[in-house]
Protein backbone atom coordinates (compact mmCIF):
# COMPACT_ATOMS: atom_id res chain seq x y z
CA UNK A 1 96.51 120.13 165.40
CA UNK A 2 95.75 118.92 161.72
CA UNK A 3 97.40 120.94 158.78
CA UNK A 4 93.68 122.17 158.32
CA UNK A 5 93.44 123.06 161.93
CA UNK A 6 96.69 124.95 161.65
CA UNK A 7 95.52 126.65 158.21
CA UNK A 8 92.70 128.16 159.94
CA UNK A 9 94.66 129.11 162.74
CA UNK A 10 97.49 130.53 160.28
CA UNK A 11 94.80 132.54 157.97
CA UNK A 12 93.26 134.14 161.04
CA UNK A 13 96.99 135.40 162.16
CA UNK A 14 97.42 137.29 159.33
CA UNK A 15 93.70 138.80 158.87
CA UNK A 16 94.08 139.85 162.67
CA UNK A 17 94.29 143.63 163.53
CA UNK A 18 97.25 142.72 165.67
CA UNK A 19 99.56 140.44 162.98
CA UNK A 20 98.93 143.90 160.61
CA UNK A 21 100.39 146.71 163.67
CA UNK A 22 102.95 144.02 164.04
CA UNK A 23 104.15 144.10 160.32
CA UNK A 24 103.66 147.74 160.34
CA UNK A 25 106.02 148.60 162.74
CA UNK A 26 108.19 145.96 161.54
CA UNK A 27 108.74 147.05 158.30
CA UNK A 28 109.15 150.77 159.70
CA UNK A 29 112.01 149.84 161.25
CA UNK A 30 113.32 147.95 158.54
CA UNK A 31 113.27 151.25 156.46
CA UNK A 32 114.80 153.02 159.37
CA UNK A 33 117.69 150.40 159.80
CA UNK A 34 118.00 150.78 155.78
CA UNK A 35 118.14 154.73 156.16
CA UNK A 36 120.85 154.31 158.97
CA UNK A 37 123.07 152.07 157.19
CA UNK A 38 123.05 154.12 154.32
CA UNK A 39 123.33 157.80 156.30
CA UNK A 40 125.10 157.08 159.64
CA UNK A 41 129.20 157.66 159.31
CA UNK A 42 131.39 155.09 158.09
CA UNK A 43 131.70 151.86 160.31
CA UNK A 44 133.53 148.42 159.85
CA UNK A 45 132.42 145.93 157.26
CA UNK A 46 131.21 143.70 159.49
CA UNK A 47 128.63 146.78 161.24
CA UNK A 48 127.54 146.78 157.85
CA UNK A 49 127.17 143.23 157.55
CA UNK A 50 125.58 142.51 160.94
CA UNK A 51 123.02 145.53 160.03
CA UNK A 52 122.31 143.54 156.81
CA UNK A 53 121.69 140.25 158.33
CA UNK A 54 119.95 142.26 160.82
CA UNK A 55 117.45 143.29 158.23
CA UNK A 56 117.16 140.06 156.56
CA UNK A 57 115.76 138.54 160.14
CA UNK A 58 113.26 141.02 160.09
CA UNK A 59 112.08 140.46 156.67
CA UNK A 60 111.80 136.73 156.94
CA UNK A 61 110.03 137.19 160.36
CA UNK A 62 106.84 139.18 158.65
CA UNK A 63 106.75 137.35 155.58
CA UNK A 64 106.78 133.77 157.85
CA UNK A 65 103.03 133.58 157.96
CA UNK A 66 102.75 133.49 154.79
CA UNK A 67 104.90 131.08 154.10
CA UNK A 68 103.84 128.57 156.51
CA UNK A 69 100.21 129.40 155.10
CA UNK A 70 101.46 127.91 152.02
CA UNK A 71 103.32 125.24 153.43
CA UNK A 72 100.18 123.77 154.82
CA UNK A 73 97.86 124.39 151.98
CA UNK A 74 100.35 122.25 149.75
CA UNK A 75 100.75 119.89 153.15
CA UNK A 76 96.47 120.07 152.43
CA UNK A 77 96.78 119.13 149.13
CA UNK A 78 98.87 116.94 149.56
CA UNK A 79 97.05 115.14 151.64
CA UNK A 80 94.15 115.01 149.40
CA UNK A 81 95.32 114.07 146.91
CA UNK A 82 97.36 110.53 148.50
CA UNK A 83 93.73 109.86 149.71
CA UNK A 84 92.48 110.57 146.36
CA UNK A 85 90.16 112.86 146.94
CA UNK A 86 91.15 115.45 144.36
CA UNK A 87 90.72 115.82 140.86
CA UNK A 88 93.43 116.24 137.81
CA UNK A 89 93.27 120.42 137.85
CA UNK A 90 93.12 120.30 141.48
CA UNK A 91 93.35 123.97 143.42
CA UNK A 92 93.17 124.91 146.87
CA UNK A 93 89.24 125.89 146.85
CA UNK A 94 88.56 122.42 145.71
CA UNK A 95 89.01 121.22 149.12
């Protein structure tokens, strides 16, 4: 696929019905992991830490579509503008 190809493919991920239940319930049971670390009973540092890092997983796995999203518009752009085809003040809805 091009970086175009992909772009499209990326954008209509994240404008799909099923990418938004997806982050819903993701981020639902982010808050709930949150709300258990904070009210369960005291456990070992590294419960605490693995429930962190637990966490963090999650969060980087909904906000990865839009980062690759904007990894291939500046891959785009890039691409553009080595070919020349852009001008000085060049945005993404030039292309």
């Amino acid at each position: 696929m091009t970086p175009k190809q992909k772009q499209v493919a990326v954008d209509s991920l994240l404008k799909s019905k099923g990418w938004q239940v997806i982050k819903d319930e993701m981020e639902k049971s982010i808050l709930q992991a949150a709300y258990q670390l904070c009210d369960g009973p005291a456990m070992p540092i590294e419960e605490v830490h693995f429930r962190r890092g637990s966490m963090w997983a999650a969060r980087k796995f909904v906000d990865l579509p839009d980062v690759v999203s904007q990894v291939l518009n500046n891959d785009i752009l890039m691409d553009a503008a080595n070919r020349g085809e852009l001008k000085q003040d060049a945005t993404a809805s030039t292309l």
